[in-house]
C-alpha atoms as a PDB file:
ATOM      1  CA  UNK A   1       0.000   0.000   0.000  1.00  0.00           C
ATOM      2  CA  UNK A   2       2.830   2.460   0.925  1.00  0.00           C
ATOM      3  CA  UNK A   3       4.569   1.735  -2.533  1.00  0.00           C
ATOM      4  CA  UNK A   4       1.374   2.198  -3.946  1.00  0.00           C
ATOM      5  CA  UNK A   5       1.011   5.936  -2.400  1.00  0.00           C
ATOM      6  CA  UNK A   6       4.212   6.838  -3.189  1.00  0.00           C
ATOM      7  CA  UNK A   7       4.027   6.344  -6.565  1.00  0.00           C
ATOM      8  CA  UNK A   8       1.061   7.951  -6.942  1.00  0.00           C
ATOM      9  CA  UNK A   9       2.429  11.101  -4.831  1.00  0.00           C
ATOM     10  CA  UNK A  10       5.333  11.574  -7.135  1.00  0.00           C
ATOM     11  CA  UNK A  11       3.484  10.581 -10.128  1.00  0.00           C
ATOM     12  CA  UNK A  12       1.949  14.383  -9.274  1.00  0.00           C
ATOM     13  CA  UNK A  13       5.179  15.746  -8.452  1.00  0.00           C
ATOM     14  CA  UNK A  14       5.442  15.744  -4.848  1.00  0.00           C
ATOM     15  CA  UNK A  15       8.940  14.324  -3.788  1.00  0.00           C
ATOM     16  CA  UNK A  16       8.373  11.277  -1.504  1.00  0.00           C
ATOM     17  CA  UNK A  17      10.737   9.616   0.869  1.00  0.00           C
ATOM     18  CA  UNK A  18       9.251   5.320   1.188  1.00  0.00           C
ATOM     19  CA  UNK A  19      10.807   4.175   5.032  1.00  0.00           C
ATOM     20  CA  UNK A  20      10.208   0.723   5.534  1.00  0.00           C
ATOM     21  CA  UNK A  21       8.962  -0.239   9.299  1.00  0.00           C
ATOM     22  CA  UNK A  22      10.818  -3.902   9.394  1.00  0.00           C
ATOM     23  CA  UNK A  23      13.928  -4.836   7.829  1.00  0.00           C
ATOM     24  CA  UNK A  24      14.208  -6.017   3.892  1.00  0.00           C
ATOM     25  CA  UNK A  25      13.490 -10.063   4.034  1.00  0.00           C
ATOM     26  CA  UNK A  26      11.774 -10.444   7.173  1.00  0.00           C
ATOM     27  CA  UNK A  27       8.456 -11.220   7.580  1.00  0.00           C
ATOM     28  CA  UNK A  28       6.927  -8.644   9.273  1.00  0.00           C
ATOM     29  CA  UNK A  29       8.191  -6.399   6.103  1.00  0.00           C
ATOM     30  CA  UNK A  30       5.848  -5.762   2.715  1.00  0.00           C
ATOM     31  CA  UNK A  31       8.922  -6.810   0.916  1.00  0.00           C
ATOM     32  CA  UNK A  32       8.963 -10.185   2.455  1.00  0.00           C
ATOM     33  CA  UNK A  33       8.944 -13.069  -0.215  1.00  0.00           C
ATOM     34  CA  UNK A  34       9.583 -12.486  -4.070  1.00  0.00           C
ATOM     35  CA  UNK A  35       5.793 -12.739  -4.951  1.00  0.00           C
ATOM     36  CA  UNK A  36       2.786 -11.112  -4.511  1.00  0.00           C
ATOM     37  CA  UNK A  37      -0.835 -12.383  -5.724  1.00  0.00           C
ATOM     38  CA  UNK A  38      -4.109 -10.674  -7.212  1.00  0.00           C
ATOM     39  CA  UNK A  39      -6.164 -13.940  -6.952  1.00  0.00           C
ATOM     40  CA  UNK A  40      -9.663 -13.955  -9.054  1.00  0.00           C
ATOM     41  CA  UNK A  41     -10.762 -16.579  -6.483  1.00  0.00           C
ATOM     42  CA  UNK A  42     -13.622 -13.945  -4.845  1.00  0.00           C
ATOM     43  CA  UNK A  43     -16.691 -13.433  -4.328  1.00  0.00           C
ATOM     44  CA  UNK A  44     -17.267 -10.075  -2.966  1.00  0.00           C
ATOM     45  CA  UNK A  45     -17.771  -7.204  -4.395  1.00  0.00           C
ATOM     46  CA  UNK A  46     -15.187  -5.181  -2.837  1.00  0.00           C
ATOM     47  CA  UNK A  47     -12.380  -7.591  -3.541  1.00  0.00           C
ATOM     48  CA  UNK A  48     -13.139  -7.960  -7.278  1.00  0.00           C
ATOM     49  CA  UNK A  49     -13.613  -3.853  -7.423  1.00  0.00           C
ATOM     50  CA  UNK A  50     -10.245  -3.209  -6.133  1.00  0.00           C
ATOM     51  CA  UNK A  51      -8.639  -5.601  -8.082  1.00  0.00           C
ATOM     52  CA  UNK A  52     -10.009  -4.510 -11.153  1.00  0.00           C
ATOM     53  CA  UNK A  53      -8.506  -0.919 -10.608  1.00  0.00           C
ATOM     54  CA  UNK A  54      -5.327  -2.873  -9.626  1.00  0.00           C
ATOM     55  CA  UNK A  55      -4.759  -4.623 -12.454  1.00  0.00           C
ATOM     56  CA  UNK A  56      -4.749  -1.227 -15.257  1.00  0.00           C
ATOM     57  CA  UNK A  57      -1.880   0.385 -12.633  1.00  0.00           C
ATOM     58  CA  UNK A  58       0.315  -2.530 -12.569  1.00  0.00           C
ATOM     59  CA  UNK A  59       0.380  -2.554 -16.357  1.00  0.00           C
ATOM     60  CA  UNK A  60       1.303   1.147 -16.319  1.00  0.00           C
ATOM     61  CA  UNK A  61       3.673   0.483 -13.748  1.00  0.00           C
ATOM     62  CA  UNK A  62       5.166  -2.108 -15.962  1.00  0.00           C
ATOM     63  CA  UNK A  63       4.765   0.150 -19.193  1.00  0.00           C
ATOM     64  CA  UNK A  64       6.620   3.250 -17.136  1.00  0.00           C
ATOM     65  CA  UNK A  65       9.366   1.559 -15.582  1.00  0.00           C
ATOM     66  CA  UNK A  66       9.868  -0.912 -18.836  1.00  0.00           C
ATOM     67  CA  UNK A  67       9.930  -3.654 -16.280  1.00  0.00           C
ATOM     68  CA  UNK A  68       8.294  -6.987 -16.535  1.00  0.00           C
ATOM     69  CA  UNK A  69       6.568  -6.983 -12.874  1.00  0.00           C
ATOM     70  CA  UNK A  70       3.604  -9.233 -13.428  1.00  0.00           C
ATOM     71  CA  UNK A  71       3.212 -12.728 -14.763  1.00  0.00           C
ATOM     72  CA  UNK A  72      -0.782 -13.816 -15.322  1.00  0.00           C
ATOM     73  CA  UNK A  73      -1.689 -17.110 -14.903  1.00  0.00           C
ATOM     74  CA  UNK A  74      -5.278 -18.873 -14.488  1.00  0.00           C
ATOM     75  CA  UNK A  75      -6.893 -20.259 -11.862  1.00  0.00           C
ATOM     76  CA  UNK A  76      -8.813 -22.879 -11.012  1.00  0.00           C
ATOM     77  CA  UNK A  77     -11.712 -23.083  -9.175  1.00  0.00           C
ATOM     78  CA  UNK A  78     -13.795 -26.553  -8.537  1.00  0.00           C
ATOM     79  CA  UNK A  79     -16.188 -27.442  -6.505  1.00  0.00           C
ATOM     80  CA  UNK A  80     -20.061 -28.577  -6.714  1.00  0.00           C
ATOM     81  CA  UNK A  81     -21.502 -25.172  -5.962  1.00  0.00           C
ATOM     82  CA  UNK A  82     -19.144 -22.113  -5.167  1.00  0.00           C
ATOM     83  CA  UNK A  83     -17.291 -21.966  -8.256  1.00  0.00           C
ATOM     84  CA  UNK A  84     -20.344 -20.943  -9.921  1.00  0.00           C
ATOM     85  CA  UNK A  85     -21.330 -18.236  -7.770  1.00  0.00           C
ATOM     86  CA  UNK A  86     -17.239 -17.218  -7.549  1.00  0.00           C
ATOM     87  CA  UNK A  87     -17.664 -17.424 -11.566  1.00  0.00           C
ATOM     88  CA  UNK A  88     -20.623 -15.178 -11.872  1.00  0.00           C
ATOM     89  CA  UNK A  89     -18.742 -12.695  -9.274  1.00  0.00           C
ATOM     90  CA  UNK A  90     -15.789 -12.767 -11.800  1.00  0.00           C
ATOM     91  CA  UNK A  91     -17.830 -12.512 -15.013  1.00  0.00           C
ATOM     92  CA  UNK A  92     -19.806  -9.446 -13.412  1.00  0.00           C
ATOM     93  CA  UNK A  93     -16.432  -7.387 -12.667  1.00  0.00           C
ATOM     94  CA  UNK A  94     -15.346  -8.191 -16.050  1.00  0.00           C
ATOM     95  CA  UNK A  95     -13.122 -10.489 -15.977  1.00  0.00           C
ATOM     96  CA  UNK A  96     -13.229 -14.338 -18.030  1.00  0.00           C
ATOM     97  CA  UNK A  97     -14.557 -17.208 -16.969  1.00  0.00           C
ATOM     98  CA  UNK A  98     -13.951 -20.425 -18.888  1.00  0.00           C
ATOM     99  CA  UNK A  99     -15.723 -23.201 -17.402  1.00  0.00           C
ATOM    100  CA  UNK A 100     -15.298 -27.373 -18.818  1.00  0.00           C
ATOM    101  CA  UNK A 101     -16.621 -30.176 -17.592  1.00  0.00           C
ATOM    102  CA  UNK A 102     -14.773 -33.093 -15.266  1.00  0.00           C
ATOM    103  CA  UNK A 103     -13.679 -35.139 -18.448  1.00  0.00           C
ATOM    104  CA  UNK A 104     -12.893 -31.972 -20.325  1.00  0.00           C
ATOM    105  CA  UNK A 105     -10.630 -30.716 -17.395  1.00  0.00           C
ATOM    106  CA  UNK A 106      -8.986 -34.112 -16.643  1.00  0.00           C
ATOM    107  CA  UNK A 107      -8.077 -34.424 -20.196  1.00  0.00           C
ATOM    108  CA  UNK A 108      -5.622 -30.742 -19.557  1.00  0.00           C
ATOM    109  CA  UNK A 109      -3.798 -32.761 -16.969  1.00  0.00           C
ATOM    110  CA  UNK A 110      -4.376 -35.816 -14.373  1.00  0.00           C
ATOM    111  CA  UNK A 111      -4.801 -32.953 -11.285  1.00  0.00           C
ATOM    112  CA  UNK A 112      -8.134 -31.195 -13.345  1.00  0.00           C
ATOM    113  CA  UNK A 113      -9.884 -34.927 -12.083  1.00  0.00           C
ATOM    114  CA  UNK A 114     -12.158 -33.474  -9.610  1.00  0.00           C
ATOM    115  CA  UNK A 115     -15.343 -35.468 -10.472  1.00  0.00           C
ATOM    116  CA  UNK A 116     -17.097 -32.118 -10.655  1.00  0.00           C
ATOM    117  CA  UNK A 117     -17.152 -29.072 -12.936  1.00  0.00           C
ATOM    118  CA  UNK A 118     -14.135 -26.622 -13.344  1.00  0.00           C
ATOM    119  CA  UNK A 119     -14.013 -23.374 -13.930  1.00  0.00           C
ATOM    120  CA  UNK A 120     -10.379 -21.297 -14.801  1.00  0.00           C
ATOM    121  CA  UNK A 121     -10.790 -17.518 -14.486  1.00  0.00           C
ATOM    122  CA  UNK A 122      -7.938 -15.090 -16.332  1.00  0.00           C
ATOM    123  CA  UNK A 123      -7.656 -11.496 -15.870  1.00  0.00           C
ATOM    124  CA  UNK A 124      -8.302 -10.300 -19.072  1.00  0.00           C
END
């Protein structure tokens, strides 16, 4: 979030100073681990909103700095009933849904075998 802000502050030309609370590679720290995810996997409202504002300013970020930052990948959802309402979420902020059946899934790979219906959701 603080990266966030302070791009956006000097973005408008205000110089910005980022301090960082823990030490780099702890933890506690934002900067802890090497990845970060935007998962498609909700089903609120407020969690699809946001990330469908995130997604536009991580491809600037990526188009300003000339710096590959994200890598998109599906995922998969399964299940007897949530997927669909988790699809329907996704579908209504935007987003695609692709959604096979059990033998359709399984024939991708021998861990699609659920039994039940998949659906894989990309942010597009």
């Amino acid at each position: 979030m603080g990266s966030a802000a302070a791009w956006q502050l000097a973005r408008r030309g205000i110089d910005v100073l980022l301090v960082e609370r823990f030490p780099s590679g702890t933890s506690p720290g934002a900067s802890f681990g090497g990845r970060r995810n935007l998962n498609l996997g909700y089903w609120d409202d407020t969690s699809l909103d946001l990330l469908a504002q995130a997604l536009p300013l991580w491809e600037r970020v990526e188009e300003e700095s000339g710096l590959r930052v994200m890598h998109r990948t599906d995922i998969v959802i399964h299940g007897d009933e949530l997927p669909g309402v988790v699809a329907d979420m996704i579908r209504h902020h935007g987003f695609t849904v692709e959604e096979s059946l059990s033998e359709e899934s399984a024939e991708r790979g021998p861990w699609f075998g659920f039994g039940f219906g998949t659906r894989r959701a990309r942010a597009t």
